[in-house]
Protein backbone atom coordinates (compact mmCIF):
# COMPACT_ATOMS: atom_id res chain seq x y z
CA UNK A 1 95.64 223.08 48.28
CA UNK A 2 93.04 225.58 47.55
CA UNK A 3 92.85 228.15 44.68
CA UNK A 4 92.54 231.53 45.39
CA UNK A 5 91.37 234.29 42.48
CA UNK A 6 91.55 238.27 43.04
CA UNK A 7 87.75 240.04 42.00
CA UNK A 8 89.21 243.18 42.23
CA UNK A 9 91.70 245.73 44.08
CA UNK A 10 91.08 248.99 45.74
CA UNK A 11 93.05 251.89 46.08
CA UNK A 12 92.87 255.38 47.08
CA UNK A 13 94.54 258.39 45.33
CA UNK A 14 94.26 262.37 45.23
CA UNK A 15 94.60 262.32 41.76
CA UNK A 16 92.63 259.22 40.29
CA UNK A 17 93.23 260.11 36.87
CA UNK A 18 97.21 260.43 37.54
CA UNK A 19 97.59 257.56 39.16
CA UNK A 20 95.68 255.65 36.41
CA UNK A 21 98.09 257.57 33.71
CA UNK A 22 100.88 256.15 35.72
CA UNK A 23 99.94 252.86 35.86
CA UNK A 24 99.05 252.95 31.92
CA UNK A 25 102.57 254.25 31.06
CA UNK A 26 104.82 252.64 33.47
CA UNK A 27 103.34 249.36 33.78
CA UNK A 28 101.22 249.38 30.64
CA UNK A 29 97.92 248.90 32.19
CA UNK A 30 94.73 249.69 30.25
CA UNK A 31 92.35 252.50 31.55
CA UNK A 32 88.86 251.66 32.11
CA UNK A 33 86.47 254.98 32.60
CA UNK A 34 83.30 254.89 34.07
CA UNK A 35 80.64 257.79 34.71
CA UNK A 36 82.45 259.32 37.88
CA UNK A 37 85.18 257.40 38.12
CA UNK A 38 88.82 255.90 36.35
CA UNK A 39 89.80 252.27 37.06
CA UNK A 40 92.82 250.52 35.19
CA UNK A 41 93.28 246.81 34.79
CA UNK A 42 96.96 245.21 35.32
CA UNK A 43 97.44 241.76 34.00
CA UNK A 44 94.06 240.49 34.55
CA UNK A 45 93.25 242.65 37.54
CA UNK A 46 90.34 245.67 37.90
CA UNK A 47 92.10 248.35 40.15
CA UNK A 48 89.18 250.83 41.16
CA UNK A 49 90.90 254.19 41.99
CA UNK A 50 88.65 256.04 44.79
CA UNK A 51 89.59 259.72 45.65
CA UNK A 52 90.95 260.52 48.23
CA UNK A 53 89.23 264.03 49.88
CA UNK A 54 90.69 265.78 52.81
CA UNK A 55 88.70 265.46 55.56
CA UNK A 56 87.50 262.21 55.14
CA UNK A 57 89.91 260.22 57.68
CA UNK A 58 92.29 258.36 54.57
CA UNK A 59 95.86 259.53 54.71
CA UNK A 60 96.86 260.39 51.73
């Protein structure tokens, strides 16, 4: 059977920085902050948090 490995996960937000709190109290993940951006990682995992922006087609 094959092995299969996550690089990374994606998701979108209005409020990247609350949804990384969130994630870092709830679910103890660790916030990783880059120049323009917050990503967390959960259990191994890099989440990158894009914004979402109205207008840009993305429900939010």
């Amino acid at each position: 059977m094959a092995e299969f490995t996550w690089d990374h996960l994606q998701l979108r937000s209005p409020d990247p920085e609350s949804t990384a709190a969130w994630f870092a109290r709830c679910l103890d993940a660790e916030i990783i902050r880059k120049p323009g951006r917050v990503d967390i990682r959960l259990a191994g995992i890099d989440i990158f948090i894009a914004p979402v922006q109205e207008g840009d087609g993305v429900a939010p």
